[in-house]
Structures are given as structure tokens and as C-alpha cells.
C-alpha atoms as a PDB file:
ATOM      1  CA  UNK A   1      87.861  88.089 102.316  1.00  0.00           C
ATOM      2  CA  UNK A   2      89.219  89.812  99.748  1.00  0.00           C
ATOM      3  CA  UNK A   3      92.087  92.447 100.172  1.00  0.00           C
ATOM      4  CA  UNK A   4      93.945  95.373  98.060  1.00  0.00           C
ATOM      5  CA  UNK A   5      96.721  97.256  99.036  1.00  0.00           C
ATOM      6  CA  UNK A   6      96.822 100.694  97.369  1.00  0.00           C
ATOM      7  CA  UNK A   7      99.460 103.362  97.465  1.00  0.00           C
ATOM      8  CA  UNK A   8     103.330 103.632  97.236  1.00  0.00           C
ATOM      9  CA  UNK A   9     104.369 105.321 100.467  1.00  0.00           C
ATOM     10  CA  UNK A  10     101.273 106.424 102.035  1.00  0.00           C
ATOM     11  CA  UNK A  11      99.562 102.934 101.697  1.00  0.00           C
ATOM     12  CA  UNK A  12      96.475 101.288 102.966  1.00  0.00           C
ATOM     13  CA  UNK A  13      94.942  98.274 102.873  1.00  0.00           C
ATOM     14  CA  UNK A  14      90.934  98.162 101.401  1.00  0.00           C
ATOM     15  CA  UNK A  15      88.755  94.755 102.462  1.00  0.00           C
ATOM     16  CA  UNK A  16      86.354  93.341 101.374  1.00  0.00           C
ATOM     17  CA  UNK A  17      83.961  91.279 104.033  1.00  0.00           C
ATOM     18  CA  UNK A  18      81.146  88.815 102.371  1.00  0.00           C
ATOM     19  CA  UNK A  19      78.253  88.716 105.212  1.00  0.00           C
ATOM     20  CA  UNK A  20      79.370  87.440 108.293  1.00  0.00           C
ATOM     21  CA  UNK A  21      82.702  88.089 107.889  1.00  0.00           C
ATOM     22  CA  UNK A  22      84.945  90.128 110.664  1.00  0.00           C
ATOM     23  CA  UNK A  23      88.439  91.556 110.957  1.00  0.00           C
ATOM     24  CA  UNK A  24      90.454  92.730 114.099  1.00  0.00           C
ATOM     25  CA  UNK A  25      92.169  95.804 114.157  1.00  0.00           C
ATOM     26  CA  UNK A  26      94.045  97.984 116.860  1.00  0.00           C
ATOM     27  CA  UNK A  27      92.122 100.995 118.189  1.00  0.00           C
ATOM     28  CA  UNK A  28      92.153 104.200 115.662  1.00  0.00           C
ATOM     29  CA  UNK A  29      93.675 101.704 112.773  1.00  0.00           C
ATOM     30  CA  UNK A  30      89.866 102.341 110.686  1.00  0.00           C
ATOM     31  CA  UNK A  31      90.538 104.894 108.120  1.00  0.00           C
ATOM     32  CA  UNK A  32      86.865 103.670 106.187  1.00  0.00           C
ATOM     33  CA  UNK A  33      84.599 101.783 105.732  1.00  0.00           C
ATOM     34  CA  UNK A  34      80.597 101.027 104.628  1.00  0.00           C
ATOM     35  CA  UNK A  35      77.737 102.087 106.385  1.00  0.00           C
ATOM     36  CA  UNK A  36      77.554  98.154 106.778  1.00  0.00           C
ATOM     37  CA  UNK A  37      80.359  97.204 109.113  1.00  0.00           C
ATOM     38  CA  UNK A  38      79.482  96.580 112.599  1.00  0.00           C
ATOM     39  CA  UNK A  39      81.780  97.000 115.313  1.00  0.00           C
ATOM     40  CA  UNK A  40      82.211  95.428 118.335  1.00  0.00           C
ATOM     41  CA  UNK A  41      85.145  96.364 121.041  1.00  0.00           C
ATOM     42  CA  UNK A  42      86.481  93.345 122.581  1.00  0.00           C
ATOM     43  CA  UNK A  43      89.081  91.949 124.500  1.00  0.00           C
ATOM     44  CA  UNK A  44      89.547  89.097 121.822  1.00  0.00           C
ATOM     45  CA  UNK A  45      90.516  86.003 124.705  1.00  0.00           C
ATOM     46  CA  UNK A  46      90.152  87.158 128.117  1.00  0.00           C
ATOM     47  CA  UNK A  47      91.928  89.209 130.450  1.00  0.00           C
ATOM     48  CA  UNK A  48      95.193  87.359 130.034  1.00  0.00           C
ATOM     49  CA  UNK A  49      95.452  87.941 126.261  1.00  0.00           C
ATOM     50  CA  UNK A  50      94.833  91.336 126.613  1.00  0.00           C
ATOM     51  CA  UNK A  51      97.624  92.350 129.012  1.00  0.00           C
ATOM     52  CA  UNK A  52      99.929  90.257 126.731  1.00  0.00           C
ATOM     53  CA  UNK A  53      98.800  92.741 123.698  1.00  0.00           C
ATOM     54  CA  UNK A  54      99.167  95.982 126.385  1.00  0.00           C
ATOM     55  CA  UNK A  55     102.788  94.538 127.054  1.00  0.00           C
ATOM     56  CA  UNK A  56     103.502  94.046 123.505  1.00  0.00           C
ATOM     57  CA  UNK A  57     102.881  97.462 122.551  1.00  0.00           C
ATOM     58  CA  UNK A  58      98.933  97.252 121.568  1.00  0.00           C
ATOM     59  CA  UNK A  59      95.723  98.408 123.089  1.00  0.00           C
ATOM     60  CA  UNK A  60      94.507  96.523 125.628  1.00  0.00           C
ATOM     61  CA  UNK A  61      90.684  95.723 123.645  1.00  0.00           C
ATOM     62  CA  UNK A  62      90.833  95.446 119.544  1.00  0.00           C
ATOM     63  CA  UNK A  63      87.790  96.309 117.538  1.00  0.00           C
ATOM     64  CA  UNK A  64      86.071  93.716 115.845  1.00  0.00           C
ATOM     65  CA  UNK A  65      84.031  94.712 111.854  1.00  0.00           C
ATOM     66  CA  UNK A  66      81.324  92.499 111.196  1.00  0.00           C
ATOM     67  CA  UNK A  67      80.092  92.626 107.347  1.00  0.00           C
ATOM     68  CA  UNK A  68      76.194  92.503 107.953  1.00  0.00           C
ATOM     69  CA  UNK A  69      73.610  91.963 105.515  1.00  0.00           C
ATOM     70  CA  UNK A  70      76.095  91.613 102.846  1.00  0.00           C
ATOM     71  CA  UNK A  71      79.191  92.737 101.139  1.00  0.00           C
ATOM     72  CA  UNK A  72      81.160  95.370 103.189  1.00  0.00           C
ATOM     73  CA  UNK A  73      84.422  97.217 102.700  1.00  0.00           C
ATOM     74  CA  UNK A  74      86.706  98.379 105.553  1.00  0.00           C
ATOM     75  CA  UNK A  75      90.421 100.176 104.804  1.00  0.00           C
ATOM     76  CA  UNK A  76      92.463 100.384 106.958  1.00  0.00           C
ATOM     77  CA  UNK A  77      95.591 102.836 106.233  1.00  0.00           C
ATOM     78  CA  UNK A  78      99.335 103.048 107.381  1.00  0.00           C
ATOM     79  CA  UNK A  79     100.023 105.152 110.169  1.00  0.00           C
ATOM     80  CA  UNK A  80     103.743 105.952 108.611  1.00  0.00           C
ATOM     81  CA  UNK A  81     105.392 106.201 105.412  1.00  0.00           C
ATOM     82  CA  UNK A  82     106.284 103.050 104.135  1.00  0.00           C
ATOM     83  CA  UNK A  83     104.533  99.488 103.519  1.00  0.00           C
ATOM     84  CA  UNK A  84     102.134  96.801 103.869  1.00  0.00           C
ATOM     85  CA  UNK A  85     102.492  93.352 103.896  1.00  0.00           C
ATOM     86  CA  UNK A  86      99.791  91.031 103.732  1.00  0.00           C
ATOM     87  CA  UNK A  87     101.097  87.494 105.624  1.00  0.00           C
ATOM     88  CA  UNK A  88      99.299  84.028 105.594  1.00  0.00           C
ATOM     89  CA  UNK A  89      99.040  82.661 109.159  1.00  0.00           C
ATOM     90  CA  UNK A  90      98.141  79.403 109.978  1.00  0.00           C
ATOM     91  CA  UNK A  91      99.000  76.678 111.867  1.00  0.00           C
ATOM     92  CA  UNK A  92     103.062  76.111 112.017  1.00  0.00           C
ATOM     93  CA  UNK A  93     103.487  79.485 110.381  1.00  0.00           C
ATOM     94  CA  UNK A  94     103.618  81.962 112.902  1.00  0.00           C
ATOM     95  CA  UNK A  95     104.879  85.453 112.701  1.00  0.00           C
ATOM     96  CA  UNK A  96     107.268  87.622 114.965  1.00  0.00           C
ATOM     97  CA  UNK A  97     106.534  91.468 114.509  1.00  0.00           C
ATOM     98  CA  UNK A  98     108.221  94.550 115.427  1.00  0.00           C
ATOM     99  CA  UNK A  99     106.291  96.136 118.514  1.00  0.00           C
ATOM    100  CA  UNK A 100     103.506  98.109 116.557  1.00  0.00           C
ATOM    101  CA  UNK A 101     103.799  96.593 113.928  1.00  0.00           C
ATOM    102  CA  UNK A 102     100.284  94.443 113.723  1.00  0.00           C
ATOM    103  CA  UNK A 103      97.121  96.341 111.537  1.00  0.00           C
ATOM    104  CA  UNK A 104      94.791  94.362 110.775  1.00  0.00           C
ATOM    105  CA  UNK A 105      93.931  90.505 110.321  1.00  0.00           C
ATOM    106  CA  UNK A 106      91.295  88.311 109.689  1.00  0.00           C
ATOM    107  CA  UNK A 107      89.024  87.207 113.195  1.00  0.00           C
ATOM    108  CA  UNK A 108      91.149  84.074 112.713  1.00  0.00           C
ATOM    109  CA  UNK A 109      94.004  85.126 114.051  1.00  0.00           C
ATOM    110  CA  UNK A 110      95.416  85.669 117.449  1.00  0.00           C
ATOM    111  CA  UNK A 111      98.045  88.562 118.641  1.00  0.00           C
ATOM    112  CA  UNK A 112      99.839  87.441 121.667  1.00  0.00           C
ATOM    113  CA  UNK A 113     103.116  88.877 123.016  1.00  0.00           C
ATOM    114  CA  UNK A 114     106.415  87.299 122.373  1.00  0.00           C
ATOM    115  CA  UNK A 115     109.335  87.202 124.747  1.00  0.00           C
ATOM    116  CA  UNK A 116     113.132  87.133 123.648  1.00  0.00           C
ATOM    117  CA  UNK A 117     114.586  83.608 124.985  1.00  0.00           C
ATOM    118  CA  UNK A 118     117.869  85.908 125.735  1.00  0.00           C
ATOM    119  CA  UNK A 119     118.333  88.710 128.044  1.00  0.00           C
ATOM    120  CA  UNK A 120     120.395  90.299 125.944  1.00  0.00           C
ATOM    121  CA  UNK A 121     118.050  90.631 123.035  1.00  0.00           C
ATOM    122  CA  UNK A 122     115.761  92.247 125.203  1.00  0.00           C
ATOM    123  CA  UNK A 123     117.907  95.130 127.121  1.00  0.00           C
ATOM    124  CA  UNK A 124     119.277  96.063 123.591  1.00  0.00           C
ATOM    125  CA  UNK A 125     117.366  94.818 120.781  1.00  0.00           C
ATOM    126  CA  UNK A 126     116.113  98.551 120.692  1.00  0.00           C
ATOM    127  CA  UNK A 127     112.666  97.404 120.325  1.00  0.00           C
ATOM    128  CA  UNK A 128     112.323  96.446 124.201  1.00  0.00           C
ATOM    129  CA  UNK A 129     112.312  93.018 125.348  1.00  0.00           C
ATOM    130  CA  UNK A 130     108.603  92.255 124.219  1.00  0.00           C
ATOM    131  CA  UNK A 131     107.292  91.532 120.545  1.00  0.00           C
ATOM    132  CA  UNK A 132     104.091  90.238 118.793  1.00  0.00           C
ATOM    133  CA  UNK A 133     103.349  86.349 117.640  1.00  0.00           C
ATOM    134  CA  UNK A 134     100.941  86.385 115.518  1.00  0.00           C
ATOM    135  CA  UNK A 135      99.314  82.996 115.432  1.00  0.00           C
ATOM    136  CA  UNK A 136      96.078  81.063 114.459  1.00  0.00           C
ATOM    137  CA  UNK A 137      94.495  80.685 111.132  1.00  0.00           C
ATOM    138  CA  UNK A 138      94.288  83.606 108.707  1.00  0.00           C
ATOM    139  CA  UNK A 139      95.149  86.616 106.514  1.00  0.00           C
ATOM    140  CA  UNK A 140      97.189  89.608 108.413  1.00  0.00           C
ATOM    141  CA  UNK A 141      98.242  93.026 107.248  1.00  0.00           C
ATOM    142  CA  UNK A 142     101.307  94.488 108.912  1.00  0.00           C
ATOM    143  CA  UNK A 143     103.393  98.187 108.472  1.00  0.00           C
ATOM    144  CA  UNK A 144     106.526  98.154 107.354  1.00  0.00           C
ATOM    145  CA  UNK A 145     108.829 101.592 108.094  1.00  0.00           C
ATOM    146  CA  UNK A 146     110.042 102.535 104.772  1.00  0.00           C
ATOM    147  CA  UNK A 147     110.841  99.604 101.991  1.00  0.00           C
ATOM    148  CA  UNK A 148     110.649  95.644 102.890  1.00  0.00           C
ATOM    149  CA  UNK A 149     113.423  93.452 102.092  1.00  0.00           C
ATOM    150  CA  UNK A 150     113.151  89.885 102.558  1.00  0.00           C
ATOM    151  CA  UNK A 151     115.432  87.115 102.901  1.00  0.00           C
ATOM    152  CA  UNK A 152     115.225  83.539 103.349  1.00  0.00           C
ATOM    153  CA  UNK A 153     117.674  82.274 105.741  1.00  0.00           C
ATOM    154  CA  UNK A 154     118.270  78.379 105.454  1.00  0.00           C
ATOM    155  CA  UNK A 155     118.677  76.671 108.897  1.00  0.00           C
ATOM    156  CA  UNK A 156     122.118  77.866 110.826  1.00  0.00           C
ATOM    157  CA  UNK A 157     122.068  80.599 108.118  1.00  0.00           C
ATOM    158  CA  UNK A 158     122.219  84.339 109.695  1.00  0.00           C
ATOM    159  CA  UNK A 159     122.271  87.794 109.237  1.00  0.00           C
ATOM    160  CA  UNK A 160     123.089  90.535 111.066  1.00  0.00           C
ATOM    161  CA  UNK A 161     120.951  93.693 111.279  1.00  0.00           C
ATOM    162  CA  UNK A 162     121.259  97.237 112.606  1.00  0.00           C
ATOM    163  CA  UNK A 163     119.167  97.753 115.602  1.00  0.00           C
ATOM    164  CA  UNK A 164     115.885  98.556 114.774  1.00  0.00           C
ATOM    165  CA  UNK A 165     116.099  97.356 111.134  1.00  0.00           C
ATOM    166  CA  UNK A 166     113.988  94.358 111.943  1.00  0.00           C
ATOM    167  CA  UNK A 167     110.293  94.775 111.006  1.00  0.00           C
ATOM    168  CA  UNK A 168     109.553  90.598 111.368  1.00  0.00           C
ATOM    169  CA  UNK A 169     110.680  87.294 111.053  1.00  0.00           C
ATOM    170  CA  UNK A 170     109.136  83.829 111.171  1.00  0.00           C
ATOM    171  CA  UNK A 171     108.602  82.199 114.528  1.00  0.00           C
ATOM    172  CA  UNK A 172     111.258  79.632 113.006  1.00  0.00           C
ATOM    173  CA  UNK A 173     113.691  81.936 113.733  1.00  0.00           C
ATOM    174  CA  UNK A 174     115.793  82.597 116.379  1.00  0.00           C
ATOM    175  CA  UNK A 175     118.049  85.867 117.436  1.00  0.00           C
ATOM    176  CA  UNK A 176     120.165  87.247 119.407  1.00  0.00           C
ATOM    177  CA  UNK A 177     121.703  90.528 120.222  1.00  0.00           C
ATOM    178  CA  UNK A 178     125.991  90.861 120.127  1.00  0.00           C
ATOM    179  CA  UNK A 179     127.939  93.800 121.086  1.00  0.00           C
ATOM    180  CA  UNK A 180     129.958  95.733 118.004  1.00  0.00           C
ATOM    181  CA  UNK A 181     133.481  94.215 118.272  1.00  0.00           C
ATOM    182  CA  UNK A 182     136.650  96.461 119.234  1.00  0.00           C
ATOM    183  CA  UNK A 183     136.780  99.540 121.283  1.00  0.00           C
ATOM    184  CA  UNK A 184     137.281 102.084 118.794  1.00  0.00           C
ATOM    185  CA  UNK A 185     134.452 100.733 116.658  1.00  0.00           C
ATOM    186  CA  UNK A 186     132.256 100.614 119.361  1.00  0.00           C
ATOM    187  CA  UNK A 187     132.989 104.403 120.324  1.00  0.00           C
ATOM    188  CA  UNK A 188     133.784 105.911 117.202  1.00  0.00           C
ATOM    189  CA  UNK A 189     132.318 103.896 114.546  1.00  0.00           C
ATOM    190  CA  UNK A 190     128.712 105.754 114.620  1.00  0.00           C
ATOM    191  CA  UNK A 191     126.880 102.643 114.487  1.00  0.00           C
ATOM    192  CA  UNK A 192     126.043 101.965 117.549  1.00  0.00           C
ATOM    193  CA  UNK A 193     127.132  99.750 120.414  1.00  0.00           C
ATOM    194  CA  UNK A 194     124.875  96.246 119.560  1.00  0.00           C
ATOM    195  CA  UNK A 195     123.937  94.331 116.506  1.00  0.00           C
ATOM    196  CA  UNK A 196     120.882  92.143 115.872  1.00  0.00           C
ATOM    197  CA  UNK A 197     121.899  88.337 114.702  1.00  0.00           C
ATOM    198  CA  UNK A 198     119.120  86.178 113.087  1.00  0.00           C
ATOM    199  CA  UNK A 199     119.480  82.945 112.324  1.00  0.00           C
ATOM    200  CA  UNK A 200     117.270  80.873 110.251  1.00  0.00           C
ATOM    201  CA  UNK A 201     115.948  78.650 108.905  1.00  0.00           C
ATOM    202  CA  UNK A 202     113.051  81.190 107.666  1.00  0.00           C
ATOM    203  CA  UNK A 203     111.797  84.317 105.916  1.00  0.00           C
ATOM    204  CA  UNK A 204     113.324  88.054 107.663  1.00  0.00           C
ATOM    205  CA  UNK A 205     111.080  91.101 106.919  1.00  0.00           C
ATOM    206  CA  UNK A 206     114.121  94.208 107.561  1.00  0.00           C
ATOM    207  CA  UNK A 207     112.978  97.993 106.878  1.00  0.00           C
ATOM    208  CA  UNK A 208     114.714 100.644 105.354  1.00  0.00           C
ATOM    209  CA  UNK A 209     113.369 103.372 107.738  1.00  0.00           C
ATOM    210  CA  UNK A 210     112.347 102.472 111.242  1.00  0.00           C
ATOM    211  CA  UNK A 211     110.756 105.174 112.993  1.00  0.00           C
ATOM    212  CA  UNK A 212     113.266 105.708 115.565  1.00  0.00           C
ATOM    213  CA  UNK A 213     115.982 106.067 113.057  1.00  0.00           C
ATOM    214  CA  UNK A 214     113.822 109.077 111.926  1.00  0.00           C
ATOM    215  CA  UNK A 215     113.334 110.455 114.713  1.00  0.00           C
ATOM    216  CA  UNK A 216     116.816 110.556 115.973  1.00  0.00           C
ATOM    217  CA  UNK A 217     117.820 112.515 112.398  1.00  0.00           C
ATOM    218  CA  UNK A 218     114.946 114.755 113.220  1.00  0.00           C
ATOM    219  CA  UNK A 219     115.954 115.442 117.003  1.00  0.00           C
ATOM    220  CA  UNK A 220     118.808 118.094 115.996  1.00  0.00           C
ATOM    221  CA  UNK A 221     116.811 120.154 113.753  1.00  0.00           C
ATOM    222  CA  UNK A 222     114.351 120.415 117.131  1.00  0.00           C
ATOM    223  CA  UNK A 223     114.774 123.714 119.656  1.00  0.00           C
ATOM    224  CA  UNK A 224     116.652 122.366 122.631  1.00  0.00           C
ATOM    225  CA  UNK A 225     114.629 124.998 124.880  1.00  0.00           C
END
């Protein structure tokens, strides 16, 4: 397969299949493609697999493009303003990614759903307490909410993020979620009441504008009635 990401903030993704070859995608994630492409709906590993995706955020079934009889070309476009990055999975590289967050891949790799090892994370991460592994053996496209800005965190080497800030990480990584320290800051200091730690060793995807940041600037200009 061969892949180009076009666009600054509106961006999308265009591939291009040799015969034979298929991608998975999310229902709706299609924006075009040539009269070529096949596709199949599918519940890509069962029953079990697919109630892991529904808790993680996705559609239950994923739609499969076949390239038949020859070259084909699929794009698949960003369904907010910001990014797309374009990961290599394979064995012992795995990928954590925000809820949402998964496009499109190659049929060689597998979305599961990912569970926080902490309570904690999970009643305040602000993404819920379920997110995506992506696994297997292949290229995947994922959206980023605004810029990407990565770091490489060597092993007991953290950061701490904003809630919400954090679009993916390896599976390498760990994290946990801590409560803003002191009172007053807590209450008055406008950032919120919990903080994101990661901790390496690994590569952190963070995002300069997460959706729910946005929306919560939006909600005042909004009619209350």
C-alpha cells in the first residue's frame, strides 16, 4: 500500500491498494474512492472483538475495501480539524489511542479495547475508562485534535498532561491519573481538578485541541433555553 496525507487542517489520508489489497475503516470514515474498491461489512474477529471496539468507542462492524482487478485508491478524510498520523504496527509495537481516535489501517491490523490498570485513570482520565490497542502487523492512520507533539519518554521518565491532551502513546507506556495538589489550586486555579501522568519508556502523541476542550469554549456562546 501506498499512502499520502494531504491538507494542513482539514486533512485526509489518499491510498493506494495494488489488487488484492484491503483496508479497515470505521463506519462513515470513506470520503472516496475508485469505482474499484469492494466493500465488505464485517465484524473483523467475532463477536467478542466487536463488543470490545463498541466499548472502546467504535462501531460495532468495520468496513473492509478490497482493490479488485487492479490498482485502487480509497481516502479517507479527518472528521475534525487537525491531523493525521500514519503509525507502523507490528509485533511489540503496539499503540494506545484516544477513544475515536482510530481511521483507517491496513487488514493487518487489529483494534481491540484497552483498559486502564488503575481505577483512577479511568473515573477521571476524561476520556472514560476504555481506550483502543491497536495491534497486529501493519500501517494505521489515526486523527489527531489540532497539532501533534511528540515526545520520547526514556524508561521512569514522565510527563504530565492536561486531561484530554492525550491523543496516544505506546503500549510501553504506563499512566496514571493524580489529583491537582492544594486546595486553592484545585478550586481556583481553572485547570481542573486531575492531571494525566505518563511514564515511559516510549513515544507520547499530546494534541493541541481536543474536542472537548472546544466544545466547552463553545458551550457559553450557546442559548441556555
Amino acid at each position: 500500500m501506498k499512502y499520502n496525507i494531504v491538507g494542513n487542517t482539514l486533512p485526509a489520508v489518499i491510498c493506494e491498494l495494488e489488487g488484492g489489497e484491503s483496508v479497515i475503516t470505521e463506519k462513515g470514515s470513506m470520503s472516496w474512492m475508485s469505482p474499484n474498491m469492494k466493500m465488505e461489512t464485517t465484524s473483523n474477529g467475532g463477536f467478542g472483538k466487536a463488543l470490545g471496539r463498541m466499548f472502546a468507542g467504535e462501531a460495532i462492524f468495520q468496513n473492509k475495501y478490497t482493490a479488485v482487478g487492479g490498482i485502487g485508491q480509497i481516502a479517507f478524510a479527518s472528521s475534525f480539524p487537525g491531523s493525521i498520523r500514519a503509525i507502523k504496527i507490528e509485533p511489540g509495537h503496539e499503540l494506545i489511542v484516544q477513544k475515536s481516535g482510530f481511521l483507517a489501517a491496513e487488514s493487518g491490523v487489529e483494534l481491540s479495547v484497552h483498559f486502564r490498570k488503575k481505577l483512577g485513570a479511568g473515573l477521571f482520565g476524561g476520556e472514560g475508562f476504555i481506550m483502543q490497542r491497536l495491534s497486529g502487523n501493519g500501517i494505521a492512520f489515526i486523527e489527531i485534535d489540532g497539532h501533534a507533539c511528540e515526545y520520547e519518554l526514556a524508561a521512569g521518565q514522565s510527563i504530565i498532561v492536561d486531561t484530554g491532551y492525550l491523543a496516544a502513546m505506546d503500549a510501553t507506556c504506563s499512566m496514571d491519573i493524580v489529583s491537582v495538589p492544594g486546595a486553592k489550586n484545585a478550586l481556583f486555579g481553572g485547570e481542573g481538578l486531575f492531571n494525566t501522568i505518563v511514564k515511559g519508556p516510549g513515544k507520547v502523541i499530546l494534541q493541541t485541541m481536543p474536542i472537548n476542550a472546544v466544545a466547552d469554549s463553545l458551550r457559553r456562546f450557546f442559548p441556555t433555553s
